[in-house]
C-alpha atoms as a PDB file:
ATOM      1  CA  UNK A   1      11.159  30.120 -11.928  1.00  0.00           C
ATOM      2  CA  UNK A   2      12.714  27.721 -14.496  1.00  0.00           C
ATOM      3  CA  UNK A   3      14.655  25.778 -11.841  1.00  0.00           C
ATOM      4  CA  UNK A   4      11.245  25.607  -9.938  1.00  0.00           C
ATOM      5  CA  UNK A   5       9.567  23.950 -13.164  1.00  0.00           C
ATOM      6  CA  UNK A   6      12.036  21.951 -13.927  1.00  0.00           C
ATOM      7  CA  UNK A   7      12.204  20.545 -10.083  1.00  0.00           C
ATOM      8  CA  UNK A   8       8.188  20.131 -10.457  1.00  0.00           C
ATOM      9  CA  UNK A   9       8.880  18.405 -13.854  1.00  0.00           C
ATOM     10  CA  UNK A  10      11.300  15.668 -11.788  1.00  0.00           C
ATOM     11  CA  UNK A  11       9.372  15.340  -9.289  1.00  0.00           C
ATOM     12  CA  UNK A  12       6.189  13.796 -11.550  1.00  0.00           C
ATOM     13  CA  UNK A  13       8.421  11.798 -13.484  1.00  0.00           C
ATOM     14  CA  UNK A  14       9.488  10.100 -10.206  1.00  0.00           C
ATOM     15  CA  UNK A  15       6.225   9.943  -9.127  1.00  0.00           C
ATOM     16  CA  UNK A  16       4.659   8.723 -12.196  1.00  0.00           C
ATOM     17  CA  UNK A  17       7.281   5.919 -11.535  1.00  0.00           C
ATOM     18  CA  UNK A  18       6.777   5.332  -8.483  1.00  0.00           C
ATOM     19  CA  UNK A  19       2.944   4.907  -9.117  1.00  0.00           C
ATOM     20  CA  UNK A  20       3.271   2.131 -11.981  1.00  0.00           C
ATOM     21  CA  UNK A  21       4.473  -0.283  -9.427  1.00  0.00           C
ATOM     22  CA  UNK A  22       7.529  -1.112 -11.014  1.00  0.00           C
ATOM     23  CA  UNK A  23      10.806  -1.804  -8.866  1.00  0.00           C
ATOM     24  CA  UNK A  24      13.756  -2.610 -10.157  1.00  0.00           C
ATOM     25  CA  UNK A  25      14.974  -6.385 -10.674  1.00  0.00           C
ATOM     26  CA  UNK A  26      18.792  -5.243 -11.399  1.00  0.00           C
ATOM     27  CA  UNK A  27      20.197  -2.149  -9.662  1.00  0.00           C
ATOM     28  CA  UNK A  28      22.893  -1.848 -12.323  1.00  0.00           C
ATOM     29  CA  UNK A  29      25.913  -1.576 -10.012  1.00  0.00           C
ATOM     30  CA  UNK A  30      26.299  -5.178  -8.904  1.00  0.00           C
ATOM     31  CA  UNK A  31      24.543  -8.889  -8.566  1.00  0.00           C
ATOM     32  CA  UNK A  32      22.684  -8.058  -5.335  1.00  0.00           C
ATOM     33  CA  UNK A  33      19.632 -10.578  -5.622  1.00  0.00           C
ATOM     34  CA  UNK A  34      20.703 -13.032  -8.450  1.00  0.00           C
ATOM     35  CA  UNK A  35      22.592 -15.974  -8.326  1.00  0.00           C
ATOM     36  CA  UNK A  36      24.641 -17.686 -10.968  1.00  0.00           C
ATOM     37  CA  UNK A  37      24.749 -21.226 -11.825  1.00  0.00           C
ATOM     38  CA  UNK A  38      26.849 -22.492 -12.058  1.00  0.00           C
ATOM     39  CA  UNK A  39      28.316 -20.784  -9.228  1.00  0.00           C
ATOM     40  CA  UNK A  40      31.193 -18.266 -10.783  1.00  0.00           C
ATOM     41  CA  UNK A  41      31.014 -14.630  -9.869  1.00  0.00           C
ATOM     42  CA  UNK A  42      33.016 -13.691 -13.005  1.00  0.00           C
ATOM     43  CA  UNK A  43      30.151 -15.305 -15.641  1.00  0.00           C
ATOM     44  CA  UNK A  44      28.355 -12.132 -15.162  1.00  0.00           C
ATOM     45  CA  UNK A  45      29.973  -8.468 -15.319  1.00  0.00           C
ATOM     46  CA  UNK A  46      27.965  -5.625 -14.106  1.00  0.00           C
ATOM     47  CA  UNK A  47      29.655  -2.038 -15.851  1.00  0.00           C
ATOM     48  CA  UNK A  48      28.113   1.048 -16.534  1.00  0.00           C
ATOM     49  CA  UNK A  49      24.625  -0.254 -15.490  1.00  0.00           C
ATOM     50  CA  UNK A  50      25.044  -2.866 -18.217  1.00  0.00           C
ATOM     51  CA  UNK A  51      24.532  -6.796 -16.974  1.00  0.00           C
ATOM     52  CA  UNK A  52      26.613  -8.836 -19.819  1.00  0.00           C
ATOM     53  CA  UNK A  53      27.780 -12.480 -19.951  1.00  0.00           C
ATOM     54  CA  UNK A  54      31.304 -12.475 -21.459  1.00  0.00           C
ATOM     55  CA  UNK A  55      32.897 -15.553 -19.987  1.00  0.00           C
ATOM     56  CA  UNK A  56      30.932 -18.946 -20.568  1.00  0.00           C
ATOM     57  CA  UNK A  57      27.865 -20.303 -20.911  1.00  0.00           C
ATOM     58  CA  UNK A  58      25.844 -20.287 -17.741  1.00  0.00           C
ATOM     59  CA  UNK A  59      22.203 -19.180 -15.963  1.00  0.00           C
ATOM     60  CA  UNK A  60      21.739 -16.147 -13.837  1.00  0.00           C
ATOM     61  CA  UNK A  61      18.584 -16.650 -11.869  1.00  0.00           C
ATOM     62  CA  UNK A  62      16.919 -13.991  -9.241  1.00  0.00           C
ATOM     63  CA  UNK A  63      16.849 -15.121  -5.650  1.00  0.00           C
ATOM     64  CA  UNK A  64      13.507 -14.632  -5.307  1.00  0.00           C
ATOM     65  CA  UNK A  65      10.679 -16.378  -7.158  1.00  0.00           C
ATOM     66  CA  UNK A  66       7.944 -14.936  -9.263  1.00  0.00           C
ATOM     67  CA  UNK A  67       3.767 -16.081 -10.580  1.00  0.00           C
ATOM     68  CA  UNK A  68       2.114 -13.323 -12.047  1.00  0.00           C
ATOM     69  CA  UNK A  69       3.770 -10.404 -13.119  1.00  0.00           C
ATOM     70  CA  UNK A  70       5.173  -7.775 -15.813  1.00  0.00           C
ATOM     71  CA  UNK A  71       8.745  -7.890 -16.573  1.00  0.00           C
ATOM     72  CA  UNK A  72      10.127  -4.772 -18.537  1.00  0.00           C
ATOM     73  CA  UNK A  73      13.847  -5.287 -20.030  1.00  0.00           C
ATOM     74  CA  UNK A  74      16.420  -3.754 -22.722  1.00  0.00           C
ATOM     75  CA  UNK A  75      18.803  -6.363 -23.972  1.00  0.00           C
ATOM     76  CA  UNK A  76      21.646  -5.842 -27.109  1.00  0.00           C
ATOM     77  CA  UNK A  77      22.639  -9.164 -28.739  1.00  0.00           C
ATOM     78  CA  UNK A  78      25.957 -10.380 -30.475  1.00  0.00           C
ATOM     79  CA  UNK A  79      26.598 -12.261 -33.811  1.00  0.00           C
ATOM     80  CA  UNK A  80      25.633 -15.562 -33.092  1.00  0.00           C
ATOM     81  CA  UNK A  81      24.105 -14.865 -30.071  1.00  0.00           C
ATOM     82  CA  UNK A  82      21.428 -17.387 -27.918  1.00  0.00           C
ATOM     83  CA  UNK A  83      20.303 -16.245 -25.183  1.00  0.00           C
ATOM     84  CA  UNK A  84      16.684 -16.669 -23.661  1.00  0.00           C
ATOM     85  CA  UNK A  85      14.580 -15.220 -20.893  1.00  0.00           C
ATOM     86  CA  UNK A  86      13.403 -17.723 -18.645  1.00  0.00           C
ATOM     87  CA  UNK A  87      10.511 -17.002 -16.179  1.00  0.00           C
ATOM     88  CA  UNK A  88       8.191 -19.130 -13.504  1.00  0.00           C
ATOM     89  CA  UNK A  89      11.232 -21.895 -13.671  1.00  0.00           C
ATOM     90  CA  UNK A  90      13.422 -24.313 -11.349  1.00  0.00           C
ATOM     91  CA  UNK A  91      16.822 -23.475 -11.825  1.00  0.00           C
ATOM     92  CA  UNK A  92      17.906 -27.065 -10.832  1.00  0.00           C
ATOM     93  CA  UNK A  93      15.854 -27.755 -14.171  1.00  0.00           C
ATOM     94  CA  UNK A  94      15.882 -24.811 -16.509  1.00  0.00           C
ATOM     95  CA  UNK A  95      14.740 -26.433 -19.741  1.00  0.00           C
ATOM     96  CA  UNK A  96      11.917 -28.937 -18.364  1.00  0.00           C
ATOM     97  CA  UNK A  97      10.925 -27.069 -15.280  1.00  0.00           C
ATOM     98  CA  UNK A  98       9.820 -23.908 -16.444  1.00  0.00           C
ATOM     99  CA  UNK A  99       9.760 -21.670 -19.357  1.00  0.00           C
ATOM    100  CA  UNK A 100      11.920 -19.438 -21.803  1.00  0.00           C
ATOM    101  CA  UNK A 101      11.542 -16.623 -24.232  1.00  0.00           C
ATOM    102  CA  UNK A 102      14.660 -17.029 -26.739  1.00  0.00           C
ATOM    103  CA  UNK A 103      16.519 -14.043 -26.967  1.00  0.00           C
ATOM    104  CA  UNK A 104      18.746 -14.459 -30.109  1.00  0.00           C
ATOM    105  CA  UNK A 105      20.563 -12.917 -33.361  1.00  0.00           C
ATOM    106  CA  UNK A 106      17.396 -13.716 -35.928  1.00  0.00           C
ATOM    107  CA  UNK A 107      17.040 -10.173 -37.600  1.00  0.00           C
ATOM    108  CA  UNK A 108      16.664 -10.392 -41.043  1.00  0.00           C
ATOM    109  CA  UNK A 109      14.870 -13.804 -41.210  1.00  0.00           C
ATOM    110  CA  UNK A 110      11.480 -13.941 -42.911  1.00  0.00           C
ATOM    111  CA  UNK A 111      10.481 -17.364 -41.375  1.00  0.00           C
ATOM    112  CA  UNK A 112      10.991 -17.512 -37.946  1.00  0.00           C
ATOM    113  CA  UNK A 113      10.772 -20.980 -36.301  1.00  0.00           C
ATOM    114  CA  UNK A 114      10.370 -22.141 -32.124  1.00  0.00           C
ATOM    115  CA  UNK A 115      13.933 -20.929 -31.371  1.00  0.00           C
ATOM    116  CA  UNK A 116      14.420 -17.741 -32.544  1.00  0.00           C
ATOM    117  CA  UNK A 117      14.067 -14.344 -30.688  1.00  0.00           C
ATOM    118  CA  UNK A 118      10.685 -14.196 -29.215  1.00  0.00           C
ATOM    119  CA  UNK A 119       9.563 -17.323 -29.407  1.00  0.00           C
ATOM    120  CA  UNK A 120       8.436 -19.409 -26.825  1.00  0.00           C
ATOM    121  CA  UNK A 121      11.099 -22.255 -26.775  1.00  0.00           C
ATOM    122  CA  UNK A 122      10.117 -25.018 -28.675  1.00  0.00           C
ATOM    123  CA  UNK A 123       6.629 -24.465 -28.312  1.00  0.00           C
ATOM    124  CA  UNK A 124       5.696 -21.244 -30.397  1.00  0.00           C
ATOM    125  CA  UNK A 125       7.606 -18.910 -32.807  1.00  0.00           C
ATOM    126  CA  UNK A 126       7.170 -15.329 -32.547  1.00  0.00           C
ATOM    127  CA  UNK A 127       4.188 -13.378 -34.117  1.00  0.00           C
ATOM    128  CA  UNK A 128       6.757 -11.257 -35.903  1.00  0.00           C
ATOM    129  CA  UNK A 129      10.161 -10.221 -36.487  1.00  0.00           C
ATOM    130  CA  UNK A 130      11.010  -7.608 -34.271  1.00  0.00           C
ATOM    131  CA  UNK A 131      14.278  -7.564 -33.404  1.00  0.00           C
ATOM    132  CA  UNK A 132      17.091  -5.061 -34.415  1.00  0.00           C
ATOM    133  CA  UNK A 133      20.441  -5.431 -35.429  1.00  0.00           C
ATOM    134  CA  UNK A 134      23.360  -7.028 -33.845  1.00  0.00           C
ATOM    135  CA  UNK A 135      24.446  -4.089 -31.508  1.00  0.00           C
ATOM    136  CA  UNK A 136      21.111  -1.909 -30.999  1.00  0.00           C
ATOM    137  CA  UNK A 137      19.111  -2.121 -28.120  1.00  0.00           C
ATOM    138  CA  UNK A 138      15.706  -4.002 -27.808  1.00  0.00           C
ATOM    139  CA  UNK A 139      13.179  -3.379 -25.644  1.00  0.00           C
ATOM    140  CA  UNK A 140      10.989  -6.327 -24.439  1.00  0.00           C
ATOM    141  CA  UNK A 141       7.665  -6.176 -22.148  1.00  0.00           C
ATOM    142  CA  UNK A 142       6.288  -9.608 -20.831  1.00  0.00           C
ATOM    143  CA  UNK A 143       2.790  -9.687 -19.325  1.00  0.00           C
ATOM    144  CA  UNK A 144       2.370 -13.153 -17.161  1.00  0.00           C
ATOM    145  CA  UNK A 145      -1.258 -13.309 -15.162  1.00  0.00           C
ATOM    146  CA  UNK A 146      -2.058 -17.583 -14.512  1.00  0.00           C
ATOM    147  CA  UNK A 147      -2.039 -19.213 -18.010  1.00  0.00           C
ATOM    148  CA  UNK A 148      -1.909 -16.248 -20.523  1.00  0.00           C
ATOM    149  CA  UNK A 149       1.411 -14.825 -21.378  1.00  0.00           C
ATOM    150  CA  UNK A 150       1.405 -11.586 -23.759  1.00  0.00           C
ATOM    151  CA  UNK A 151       4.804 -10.176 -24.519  1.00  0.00           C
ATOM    152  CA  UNK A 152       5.804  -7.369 -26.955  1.00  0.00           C
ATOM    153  CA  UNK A 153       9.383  -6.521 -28.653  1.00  0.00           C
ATOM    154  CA  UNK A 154      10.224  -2.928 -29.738  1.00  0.00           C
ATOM    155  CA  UNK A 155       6.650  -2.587 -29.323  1.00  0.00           C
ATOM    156  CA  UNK A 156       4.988  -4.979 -31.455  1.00  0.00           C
ATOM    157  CA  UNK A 157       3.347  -8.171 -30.263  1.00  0.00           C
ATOM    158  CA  UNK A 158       5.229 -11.235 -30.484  1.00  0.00           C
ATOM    159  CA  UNK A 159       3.300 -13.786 -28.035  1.00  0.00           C
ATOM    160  CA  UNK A 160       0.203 -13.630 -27.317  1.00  0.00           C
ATOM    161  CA  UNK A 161      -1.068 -17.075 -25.929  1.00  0.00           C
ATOM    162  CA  UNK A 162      -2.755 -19.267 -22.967  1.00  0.00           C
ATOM    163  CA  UNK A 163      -0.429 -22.165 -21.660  1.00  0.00           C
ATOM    164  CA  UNK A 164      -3.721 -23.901 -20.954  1.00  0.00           C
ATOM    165  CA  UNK A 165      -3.621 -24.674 -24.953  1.00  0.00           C
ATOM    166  CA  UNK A 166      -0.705 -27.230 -24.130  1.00  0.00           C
ATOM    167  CA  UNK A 167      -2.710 -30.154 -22.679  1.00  0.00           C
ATOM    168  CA  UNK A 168      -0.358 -33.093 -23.969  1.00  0.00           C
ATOM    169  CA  UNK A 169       3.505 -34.103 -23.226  1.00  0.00           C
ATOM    170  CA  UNK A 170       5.809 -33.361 -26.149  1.00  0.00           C
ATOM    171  CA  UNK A 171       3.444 -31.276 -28.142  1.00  0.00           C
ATOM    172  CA  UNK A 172       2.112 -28.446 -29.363  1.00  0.00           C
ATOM    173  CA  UNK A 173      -1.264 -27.656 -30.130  1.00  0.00           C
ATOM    174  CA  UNK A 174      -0.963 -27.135 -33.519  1.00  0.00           C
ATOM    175  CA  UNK A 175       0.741 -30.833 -34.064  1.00  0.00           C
ATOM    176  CA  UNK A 176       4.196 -30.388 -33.891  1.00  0.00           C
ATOM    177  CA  UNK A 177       6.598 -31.901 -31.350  1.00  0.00           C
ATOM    178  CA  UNK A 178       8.570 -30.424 -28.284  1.00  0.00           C
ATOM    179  CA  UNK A 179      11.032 -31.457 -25.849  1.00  0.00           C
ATOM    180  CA  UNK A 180       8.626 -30.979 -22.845  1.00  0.00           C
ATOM    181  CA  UNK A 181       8.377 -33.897 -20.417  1.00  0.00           C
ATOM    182  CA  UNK A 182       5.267 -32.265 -18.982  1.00  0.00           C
ATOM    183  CA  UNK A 183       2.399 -30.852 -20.882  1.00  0.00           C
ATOM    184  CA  UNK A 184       3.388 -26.833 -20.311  1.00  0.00           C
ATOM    185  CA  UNK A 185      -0.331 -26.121 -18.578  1.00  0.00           C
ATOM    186  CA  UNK A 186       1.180 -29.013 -15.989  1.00  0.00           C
ATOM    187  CA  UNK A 187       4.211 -26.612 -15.146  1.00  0.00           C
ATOM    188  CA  UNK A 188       4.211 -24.714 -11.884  1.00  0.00           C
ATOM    189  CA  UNK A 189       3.163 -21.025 -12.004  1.00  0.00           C
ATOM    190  CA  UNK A 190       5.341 -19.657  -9.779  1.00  0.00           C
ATOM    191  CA  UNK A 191       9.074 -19.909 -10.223  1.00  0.00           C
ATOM    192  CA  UNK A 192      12.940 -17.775 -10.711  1.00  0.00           C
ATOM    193  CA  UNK A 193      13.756 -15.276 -13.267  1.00  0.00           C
ATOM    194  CA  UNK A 194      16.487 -15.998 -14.691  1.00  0.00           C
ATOM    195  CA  UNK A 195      18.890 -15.191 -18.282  1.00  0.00           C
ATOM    196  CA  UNK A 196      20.750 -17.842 -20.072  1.00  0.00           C
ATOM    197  CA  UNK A 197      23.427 -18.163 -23.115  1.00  0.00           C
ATOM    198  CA  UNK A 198      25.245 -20.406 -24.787  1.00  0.00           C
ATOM    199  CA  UNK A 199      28.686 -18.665 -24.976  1.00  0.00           C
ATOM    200  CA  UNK A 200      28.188 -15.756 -27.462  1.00  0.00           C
ATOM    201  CA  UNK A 201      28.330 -12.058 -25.937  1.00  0.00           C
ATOM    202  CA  UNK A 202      25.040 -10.450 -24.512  1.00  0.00           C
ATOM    203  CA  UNK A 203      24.074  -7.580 -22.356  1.00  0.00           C
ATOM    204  CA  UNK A 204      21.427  -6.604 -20.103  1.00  0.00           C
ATOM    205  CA  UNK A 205      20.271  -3.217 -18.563  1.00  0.00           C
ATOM    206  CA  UNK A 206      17.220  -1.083 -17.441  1.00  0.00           C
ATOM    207  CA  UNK A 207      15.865  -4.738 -15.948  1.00  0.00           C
ATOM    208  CA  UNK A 208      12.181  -4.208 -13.878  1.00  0.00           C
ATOM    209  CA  UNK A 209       8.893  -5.830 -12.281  1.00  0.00           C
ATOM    210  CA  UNK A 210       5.767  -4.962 -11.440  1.00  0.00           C
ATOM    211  CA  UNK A 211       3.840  -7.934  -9.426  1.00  0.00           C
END
């Protein structure tokens, strides 16, 4: 009778999976679906269902291209580390053609500025400071659907914003200056997935999509 529960008990959990939509964006064994750029299969190590960049800086980007979705990931950063999430961007031009959630070691800071984790890259800092320690695992949500783009860190809120606000090259709507060529509304909508860093030690795992 136990074995029978506990098969039930499986079988809802997989179910409950199953009906959430979600499918896997890394399969934790190797780089099936992603491509690095620059081209160099040993960038990016795949071990123990753990994706980690441990070589040099460089972008890993998914095959396939992405509008509207919600992207579910656990990353662990390094001392130093800056690394960023880039989503709905052309990989031929990561920084002006799309758009990046920095993934970086900021805990501890009480004022957190446009390029630390969470924010927006040089658009918007992050609501709050939610990420751990160099070493623990984080667990980031990002909700994409046209303009609005709501993400969440250890589950608190960090973004929570419409890229309709940015009507004007090189800034921000509340004043400041970016780097953006293109007023961000002006950016396509649809675009590659993709992780970046800057030579500092970061890993990846439990990577997923719902569209």
């Amino acid at each position: 009778m136990k074995l029978i529960r506990i098969a039930v008990l499986v079988l809802l959990c997989s179910s409950a999976r199953a009906e959430e939509g979600f499918v896997d964006l890394f399969n934790g064994k190797n780089l099936d679906g992603w491509m690095v750029v620059p081209e160099n299969p040993k960038v990016w190590t795949v071990n123990k269902g753990e994706l980690a960049r441990k070589v040099q800086s460089s972008y890993l980007w998914t095959e396939k291209q992405y509008g509207d979705f919600v992207l579910e990931l656990e990353f662990k950063v390094t001392p130093g580390c800056n690394s960023g999430l880039f989503f709905r961007t052309d990989p031929k031009s990561p920084v002006q053609g799309g758009f990046e959630l920095q993934i970086m070691d900021s805990h501890g800071k009480k004022e957190l500025g446009k390029h630390d984790c969470g924010a927006l890259y040089d658009a918007k800092p992050a609501m709050v400071n939610a990420v751990k320690p160099v070493g623990e695992w984080n667990k980031m949500r990002v909700e994409l659907k046209g303009p609005k783009l709501v993400a969440y860190l250890n589950g608190e809120k960090i973004q929570d914003l419409s890229l309709d606000d940015w009507t004007t090259p090189k800034m921000n709507p509340d004043g400041s200056e970016n780097k953006f060529e293109k007023a961000l509304k002006d950016l396509p909508r649809t675009g590659h997935i993709g992780f970046q860093d800057h030579g500092h030690d970061v890993f990846y795992r439990n990577i997923r999509i719902k569209e």
